[in-house]
N, C-alpha and C. Protein backbone atom coordinates (compact mmCIF):
# COMPACT_ATOMS: atom_id res chain seq x y z
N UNK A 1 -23.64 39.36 25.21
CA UNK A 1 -22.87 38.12 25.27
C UNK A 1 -23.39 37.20 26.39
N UNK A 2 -23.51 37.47 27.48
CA UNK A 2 -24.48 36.99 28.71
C UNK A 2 -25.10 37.84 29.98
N UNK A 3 -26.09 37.33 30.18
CA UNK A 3 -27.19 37.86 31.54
C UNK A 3 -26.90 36.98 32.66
N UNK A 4 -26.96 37.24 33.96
CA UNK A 4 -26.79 36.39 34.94
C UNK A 4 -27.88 37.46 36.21
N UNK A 5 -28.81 36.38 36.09
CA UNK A 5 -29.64 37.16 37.49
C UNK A 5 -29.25 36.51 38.57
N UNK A 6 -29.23 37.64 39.31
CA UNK A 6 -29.48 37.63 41.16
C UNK A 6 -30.21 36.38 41.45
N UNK A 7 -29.80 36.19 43.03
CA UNK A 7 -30.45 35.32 43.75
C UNK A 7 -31.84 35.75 44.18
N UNK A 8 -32.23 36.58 44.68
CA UNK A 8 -33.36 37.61 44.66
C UNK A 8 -34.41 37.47 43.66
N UNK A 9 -33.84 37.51 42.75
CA UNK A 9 -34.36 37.62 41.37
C UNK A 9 -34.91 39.02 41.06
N UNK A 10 -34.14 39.92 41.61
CA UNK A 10 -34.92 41.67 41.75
C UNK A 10 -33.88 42.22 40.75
N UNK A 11 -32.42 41.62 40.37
CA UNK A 11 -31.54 42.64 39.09
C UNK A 11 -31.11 41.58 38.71
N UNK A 12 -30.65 41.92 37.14
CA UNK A 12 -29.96 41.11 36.72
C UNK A 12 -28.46 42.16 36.40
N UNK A 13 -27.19 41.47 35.59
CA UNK A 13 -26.20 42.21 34.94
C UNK A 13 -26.31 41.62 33.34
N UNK A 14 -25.90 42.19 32.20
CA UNK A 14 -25.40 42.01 31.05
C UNK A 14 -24.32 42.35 30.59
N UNK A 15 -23.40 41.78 29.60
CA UNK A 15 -22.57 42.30 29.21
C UNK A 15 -22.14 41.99 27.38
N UNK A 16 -21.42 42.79 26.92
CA UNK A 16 -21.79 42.56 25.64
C UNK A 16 -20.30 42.76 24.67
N UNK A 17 -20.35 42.75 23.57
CA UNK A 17 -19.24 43.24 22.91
C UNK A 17 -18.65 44.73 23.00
N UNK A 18 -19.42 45.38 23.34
CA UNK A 18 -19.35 47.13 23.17
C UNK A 18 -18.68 47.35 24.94
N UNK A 19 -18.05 46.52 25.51
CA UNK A 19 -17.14 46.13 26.59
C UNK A 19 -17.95 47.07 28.00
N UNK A 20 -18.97 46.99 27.92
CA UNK A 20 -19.81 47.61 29.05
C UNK A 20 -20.72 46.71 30.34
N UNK A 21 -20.71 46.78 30.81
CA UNK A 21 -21.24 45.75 31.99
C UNK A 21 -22.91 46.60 32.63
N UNK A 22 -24.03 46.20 32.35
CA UNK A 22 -25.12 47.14 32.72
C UNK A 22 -25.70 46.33 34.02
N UNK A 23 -26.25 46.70 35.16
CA UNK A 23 -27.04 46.53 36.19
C UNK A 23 -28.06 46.86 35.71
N UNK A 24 -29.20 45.93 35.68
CA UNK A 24 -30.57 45.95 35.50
C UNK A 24 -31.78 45.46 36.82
N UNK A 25 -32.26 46.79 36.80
CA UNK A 25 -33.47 46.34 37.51
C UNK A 25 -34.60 45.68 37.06
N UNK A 26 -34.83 44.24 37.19
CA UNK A 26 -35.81 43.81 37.12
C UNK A 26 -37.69 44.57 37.04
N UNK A 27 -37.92 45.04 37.78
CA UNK A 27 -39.46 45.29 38.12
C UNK A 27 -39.30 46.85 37.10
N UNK A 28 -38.44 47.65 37.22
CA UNK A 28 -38.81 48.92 36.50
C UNK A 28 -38.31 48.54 34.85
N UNK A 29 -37.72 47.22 34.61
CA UNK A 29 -36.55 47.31 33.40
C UNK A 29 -35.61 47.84 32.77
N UNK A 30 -35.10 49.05 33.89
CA UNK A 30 -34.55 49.80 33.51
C UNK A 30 -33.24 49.66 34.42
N UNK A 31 -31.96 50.02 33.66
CA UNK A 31 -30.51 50.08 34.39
C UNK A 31 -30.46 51.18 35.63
N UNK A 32 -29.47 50.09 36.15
CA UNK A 32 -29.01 51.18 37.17
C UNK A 32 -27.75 51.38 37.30
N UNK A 33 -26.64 50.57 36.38
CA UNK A 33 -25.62 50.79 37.01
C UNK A 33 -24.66 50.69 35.38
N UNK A 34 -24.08 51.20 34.69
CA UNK A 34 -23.50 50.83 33.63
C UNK A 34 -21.74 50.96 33.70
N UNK A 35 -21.01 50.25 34.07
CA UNK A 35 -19.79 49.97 34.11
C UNK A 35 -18.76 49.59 32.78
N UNK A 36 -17.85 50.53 32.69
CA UNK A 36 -17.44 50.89 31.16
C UNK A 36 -15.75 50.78 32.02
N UNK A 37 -15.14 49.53 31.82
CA UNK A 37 -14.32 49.58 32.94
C UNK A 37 -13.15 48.06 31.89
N UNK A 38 -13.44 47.48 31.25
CA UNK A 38 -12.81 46.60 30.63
C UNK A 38 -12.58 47.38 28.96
N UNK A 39 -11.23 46.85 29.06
CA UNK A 39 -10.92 47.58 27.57
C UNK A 39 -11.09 46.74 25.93
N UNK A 40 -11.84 45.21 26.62
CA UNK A 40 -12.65 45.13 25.60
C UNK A 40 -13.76 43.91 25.36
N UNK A 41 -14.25 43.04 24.39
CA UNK A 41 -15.42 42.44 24.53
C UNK A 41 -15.81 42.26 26.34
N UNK A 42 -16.46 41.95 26.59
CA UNK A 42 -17.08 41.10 28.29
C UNK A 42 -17.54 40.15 27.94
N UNK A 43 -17.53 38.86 28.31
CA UNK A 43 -17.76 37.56 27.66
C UNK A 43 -18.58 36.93 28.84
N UNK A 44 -19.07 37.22 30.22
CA UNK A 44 -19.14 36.73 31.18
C UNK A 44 -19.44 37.62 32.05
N UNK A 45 -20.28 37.02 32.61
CA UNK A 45 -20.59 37.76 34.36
C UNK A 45 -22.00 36.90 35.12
N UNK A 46 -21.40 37.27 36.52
CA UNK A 46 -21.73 36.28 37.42
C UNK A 46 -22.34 37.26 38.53
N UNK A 47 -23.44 36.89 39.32
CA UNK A 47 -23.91 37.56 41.22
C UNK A 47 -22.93 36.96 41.56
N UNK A 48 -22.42 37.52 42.90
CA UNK A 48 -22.13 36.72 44.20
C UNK A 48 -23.50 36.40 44.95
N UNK A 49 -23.02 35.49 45.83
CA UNK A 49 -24.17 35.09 46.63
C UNK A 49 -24.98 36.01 47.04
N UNK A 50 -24.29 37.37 47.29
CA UNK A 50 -25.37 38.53 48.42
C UNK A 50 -26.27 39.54 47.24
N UNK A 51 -25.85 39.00 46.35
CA UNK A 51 -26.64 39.91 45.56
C UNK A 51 -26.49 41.31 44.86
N UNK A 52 -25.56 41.88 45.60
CA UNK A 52 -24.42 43.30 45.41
C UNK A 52 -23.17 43.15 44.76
N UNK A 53 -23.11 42.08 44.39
CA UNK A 53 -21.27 41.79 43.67
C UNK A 53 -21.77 40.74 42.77
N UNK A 54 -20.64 41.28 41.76
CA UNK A 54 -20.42 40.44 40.73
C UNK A 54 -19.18 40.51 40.05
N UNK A 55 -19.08 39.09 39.01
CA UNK A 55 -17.54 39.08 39.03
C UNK A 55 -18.06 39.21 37.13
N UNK A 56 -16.83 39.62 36.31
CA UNK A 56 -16.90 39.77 35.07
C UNK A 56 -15.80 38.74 34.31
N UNK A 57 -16.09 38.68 32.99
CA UNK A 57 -14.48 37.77 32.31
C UNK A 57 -14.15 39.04 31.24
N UNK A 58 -13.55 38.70 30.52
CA UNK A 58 -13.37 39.68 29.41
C UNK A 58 -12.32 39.86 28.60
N UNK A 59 -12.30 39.90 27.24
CA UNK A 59 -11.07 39.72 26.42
C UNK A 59 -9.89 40.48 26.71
N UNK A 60 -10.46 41.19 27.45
CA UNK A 60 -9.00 41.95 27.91
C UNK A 60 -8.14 41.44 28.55
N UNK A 61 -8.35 39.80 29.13
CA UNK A 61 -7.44 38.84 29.86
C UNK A 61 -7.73 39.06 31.31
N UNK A 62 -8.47 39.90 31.56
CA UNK A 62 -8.82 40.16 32.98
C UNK A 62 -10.54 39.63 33.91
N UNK A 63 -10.30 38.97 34.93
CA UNK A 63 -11.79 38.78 35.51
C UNK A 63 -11.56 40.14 36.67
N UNK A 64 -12.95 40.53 36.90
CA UNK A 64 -12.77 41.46 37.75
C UNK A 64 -14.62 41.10 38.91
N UNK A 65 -13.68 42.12 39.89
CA UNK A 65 -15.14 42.19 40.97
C UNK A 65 -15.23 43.22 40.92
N UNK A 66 -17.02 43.19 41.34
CA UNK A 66 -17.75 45.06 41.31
C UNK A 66 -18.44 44.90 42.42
N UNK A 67 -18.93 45.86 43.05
CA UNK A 67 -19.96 46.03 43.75
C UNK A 67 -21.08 47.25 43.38
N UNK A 68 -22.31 46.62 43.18
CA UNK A 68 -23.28 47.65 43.19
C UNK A 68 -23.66 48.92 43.58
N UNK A 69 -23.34 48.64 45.16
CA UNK A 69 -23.41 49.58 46.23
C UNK A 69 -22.10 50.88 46.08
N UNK A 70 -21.24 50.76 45.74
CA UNK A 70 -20.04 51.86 45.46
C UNK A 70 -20.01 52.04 44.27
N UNK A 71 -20.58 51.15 43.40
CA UNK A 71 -20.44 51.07 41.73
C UNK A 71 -19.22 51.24 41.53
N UNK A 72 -18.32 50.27 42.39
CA UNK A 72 -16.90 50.29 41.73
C UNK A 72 -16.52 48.98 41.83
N UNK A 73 -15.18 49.00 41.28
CA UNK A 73 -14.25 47.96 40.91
C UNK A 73 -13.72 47.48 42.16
N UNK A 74 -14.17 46.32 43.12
CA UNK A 74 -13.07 45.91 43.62
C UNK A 74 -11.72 45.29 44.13
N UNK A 75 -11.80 44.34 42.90
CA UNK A 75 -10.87 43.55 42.58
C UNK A 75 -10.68 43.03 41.11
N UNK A 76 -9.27 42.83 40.58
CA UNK A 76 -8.67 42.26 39.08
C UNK A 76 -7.89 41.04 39.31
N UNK A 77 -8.39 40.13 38.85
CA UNK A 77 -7.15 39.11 38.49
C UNK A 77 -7.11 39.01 37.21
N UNK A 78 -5.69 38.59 37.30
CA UNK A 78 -4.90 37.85 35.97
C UNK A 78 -4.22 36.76 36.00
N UNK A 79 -4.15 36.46 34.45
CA UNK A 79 -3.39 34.69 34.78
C UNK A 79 -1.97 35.51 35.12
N UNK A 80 -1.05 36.31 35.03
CA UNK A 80 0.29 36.85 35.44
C UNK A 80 0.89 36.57 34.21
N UNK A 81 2.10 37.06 34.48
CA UNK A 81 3.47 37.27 33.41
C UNK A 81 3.18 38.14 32.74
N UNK A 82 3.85 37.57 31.42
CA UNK A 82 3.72 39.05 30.60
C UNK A 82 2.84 38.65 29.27
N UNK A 83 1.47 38.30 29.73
CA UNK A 83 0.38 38.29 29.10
C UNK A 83 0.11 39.56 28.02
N UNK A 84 -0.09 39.74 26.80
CA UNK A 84 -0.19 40.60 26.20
C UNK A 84 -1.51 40.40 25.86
N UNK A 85 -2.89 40.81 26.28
CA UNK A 85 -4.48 40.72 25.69
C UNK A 85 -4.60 41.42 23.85
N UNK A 86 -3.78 41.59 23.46
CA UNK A 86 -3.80 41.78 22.04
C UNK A 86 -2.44 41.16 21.04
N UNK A 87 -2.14 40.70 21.70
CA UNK A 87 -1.30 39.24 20.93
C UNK A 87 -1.92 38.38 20.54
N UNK A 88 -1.94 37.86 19.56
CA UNK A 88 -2.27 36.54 18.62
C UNK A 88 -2.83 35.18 19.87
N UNK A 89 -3.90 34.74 19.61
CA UNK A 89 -3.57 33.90 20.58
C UNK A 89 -3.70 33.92 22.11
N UNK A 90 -4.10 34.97 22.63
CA UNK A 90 -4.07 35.64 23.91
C UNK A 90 -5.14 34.79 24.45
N UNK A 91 -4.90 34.28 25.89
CA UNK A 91 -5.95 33.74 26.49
C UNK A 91 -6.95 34.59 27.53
N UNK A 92 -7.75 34.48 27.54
CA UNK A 92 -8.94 35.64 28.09
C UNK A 92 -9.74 34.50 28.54
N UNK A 93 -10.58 34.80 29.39
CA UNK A 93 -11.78 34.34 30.57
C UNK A 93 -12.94 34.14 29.39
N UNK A 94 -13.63 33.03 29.76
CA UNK A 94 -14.97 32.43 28.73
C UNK A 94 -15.82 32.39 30.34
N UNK A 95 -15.84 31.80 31.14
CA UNK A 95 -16.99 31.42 31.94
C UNK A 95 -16.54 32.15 33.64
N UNK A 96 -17.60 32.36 34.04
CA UNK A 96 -16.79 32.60 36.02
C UNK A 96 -18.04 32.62 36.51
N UNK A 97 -17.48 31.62 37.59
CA UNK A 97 -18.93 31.26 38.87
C UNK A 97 -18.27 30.99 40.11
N UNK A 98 -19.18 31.74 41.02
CA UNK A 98 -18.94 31.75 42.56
C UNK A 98 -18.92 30.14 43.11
N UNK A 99 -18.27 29.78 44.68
CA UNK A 99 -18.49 28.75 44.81
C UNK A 99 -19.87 29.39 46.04
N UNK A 100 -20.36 28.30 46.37
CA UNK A 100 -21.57 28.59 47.43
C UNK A 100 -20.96 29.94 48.36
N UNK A 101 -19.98 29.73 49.26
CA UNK A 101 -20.13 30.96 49.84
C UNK A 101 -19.26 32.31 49.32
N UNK A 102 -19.25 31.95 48.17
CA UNK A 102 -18.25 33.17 47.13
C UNK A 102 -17.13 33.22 48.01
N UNK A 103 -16.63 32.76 48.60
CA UNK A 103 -14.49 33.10 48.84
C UNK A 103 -14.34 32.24 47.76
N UNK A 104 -14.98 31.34 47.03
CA UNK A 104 -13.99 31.27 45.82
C UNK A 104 -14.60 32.01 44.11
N UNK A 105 -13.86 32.08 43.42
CA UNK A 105 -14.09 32.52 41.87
C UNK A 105 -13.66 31.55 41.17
N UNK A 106 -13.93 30.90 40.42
CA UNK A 106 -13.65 30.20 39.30
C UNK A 106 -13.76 30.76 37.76
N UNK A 107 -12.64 30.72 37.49
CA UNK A 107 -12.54 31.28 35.66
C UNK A 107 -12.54 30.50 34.94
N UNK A 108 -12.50 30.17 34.01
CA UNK A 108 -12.51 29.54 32.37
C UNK A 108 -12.11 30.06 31.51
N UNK A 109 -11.15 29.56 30.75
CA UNK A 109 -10.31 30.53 29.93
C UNK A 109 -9.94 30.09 28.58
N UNK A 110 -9.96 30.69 27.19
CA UNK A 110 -9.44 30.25 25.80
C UNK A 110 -8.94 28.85 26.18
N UNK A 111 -7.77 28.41 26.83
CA UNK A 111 -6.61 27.66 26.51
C UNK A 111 -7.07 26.22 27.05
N UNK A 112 -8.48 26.51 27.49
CA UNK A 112 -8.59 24.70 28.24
C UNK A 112 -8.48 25.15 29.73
N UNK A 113 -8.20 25.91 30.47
CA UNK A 113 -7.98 25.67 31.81
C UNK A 113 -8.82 26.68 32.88
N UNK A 114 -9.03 25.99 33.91
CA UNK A 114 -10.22 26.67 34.73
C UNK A 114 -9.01 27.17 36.15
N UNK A 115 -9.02 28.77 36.37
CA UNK A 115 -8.45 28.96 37.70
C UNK A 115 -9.35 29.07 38.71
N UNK A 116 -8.79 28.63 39.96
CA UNK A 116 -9.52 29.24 41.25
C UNK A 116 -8.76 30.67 42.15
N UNK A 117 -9.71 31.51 41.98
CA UNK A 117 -9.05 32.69 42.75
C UNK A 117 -9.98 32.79 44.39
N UNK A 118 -9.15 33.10 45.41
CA UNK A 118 -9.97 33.57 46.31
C UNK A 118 -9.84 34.97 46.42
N UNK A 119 -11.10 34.98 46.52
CA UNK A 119 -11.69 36.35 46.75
C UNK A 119 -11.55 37.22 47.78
N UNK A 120 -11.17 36.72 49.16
CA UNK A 120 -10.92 37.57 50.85
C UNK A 120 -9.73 37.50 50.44
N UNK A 121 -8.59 36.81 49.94
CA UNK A 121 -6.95 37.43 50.05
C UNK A 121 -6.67 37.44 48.64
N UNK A 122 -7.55 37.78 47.53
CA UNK A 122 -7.15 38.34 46.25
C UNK A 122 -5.87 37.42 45.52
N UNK A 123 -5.74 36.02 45.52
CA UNK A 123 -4.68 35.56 44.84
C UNK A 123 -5.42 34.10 44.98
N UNK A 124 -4.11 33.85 43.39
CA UNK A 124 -4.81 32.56 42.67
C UNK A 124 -4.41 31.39 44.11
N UNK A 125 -5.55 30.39 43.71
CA UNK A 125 -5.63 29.42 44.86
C UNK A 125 -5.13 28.44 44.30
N UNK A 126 -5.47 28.03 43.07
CA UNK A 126 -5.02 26.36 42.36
C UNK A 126 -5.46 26.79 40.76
N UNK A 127 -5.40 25.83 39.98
CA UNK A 127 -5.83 25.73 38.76
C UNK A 127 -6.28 24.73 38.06
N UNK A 128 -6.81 23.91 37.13
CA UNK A 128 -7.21 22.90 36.71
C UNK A 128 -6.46 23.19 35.11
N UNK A 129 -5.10 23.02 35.33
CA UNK A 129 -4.51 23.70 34.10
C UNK A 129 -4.81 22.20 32.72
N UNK A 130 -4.96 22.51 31.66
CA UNK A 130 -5.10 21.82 30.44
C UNK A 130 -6.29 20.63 30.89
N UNK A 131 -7.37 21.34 31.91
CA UNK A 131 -8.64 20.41 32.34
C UNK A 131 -9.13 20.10 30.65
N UNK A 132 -9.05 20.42 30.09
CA UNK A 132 -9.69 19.95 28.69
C UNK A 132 -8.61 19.80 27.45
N UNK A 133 -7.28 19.49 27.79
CA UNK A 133 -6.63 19.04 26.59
C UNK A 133 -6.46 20.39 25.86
N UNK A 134 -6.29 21.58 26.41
CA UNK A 134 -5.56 22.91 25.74
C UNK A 134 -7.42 23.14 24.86
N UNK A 135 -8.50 22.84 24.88
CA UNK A 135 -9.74 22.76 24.19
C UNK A 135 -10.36 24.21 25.20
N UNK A 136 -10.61 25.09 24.51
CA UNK A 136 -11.87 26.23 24.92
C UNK A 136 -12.83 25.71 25.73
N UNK A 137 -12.84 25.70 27.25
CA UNK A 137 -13.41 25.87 28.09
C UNK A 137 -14.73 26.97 28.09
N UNK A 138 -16.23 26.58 27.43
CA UNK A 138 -17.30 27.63 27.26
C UNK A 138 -18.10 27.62 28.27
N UNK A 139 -18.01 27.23 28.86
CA UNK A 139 -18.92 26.93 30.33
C UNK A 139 -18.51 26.54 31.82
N UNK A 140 -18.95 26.80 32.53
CA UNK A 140 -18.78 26.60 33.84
C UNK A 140 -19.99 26.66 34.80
N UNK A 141 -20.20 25.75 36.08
CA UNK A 141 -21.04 25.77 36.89
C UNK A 141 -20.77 25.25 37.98
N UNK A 142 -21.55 25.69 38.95
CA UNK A 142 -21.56 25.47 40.61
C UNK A 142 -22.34 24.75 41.26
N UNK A 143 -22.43 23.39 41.73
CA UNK A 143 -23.48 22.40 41.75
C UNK A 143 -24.12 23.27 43.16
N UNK A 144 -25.48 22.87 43.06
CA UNK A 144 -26.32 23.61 44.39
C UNK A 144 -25.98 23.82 45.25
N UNK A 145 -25.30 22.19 45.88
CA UNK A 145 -24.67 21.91 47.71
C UNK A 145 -23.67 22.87 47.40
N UNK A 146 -22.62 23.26 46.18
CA UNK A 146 -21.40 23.86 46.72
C UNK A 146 -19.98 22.60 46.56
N UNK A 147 -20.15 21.53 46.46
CA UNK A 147 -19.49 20.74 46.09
C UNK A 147 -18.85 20.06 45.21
N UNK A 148 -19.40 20.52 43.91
CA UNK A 148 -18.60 20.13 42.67
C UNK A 148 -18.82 21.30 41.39
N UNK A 149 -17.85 21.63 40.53
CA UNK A 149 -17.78 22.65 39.86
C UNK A 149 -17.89 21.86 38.53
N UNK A 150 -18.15 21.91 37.47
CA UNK A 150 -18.48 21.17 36.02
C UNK A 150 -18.23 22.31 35.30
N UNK A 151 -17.26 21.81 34.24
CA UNK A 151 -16.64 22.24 33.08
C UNK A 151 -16.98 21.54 31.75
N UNK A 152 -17.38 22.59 30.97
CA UNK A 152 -17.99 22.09 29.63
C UNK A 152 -17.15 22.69 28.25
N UNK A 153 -16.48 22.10 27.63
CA UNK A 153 -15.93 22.51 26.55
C UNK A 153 -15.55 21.95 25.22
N UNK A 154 -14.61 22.69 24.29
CA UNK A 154 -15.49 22.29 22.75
C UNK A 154 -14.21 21.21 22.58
N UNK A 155 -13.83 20.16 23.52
CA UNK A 155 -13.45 19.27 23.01
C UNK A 155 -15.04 18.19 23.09
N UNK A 156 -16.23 18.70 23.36
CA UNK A 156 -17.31 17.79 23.36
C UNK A 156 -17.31 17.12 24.87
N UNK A 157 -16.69 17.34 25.96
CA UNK A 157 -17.07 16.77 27.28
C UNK A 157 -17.29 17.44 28.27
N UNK A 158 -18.03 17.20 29.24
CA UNK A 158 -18.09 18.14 30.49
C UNK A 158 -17.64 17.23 31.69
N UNK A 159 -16.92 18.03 32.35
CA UNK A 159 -15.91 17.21 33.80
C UNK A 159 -16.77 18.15 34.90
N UNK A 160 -16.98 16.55 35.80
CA UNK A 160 -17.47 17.38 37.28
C UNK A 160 -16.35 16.94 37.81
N UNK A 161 -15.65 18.20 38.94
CA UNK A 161 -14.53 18.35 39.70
C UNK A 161 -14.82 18.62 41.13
N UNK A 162 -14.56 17.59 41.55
CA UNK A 162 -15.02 17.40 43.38
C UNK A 162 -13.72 18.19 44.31
């Protein structure tokens, strides 16, 4: 479903329908890390800046953080309530990108709306709720400086958000 390489450019991650998240080493081509940890598609995944973390989306309604180095899970968000990920309709994560110095996460989600989570105290920061008119939010990005985040979705427009 998507690849996202390192800053380094020495691993990349993939993730796919078969709800598995793989660490790939670049130079040998071969995995190093295969994370079987979402209970279903993975639609998304992102480095952090250092190169050892990465954040995931996934139909299961959940974005999550990993680290390489422990090969574990260290953090889950959710949009909250009583979200059911196999209800009709269920909104789940399409896009997630770090801001320059990763304390923030940005999601993208089914319903049109992009959250910001921080990452050092684990809770939602703001939201850009119905940023696209309730329209599937498929993209997301992090301008170089760190200063504006751009949202692309299938109502046909992309918004840069300062």
């Amino acid at each position: 479903m998507f690849v996202a390489l390192s800053a380094s450019k020495n691993a990349f991650v993939s993730c796919g329908c078969d709800k598995n998240i793989i660490a790939w080493d670049v130079k040998s081509g071969k995995a190093t890390h295969i994370f079987d940890v979402h209970d279903k598609d993975v639609n998304t995944v992102t480095f952090f800046p250092n190169d050892t973390t990465f954040a995931s989306g996934s139909e299961d309604g959940t974005v999550r953080l990993f680290d390489l180095r422990t090969w574990g899970e260290l953090n889950r968000f959710t949009l909250g309530g009583n979200q059911d990920p196999n209800a009709p309709g269920a909104v789940s994560p399409t896009s997630v990108a770090f801001s320059l110095s990763g304390r923030l996460l940005y999601a993208s989600y089914t319903d049109g709306g992009c959250v910001i989570y921080d990452t050092l105290k684990t809770e939602r920061k703001g939201d850009l709720r119905n940023a696209h008119d309730n329209k599937r939010i498929t993209s997301i990005g992090v301008s170089g400086d760190g200063c504006a985040l751009c949202t692309a979705s299938w109502d046909a427009l992309m918004k840069i958000w300062t």
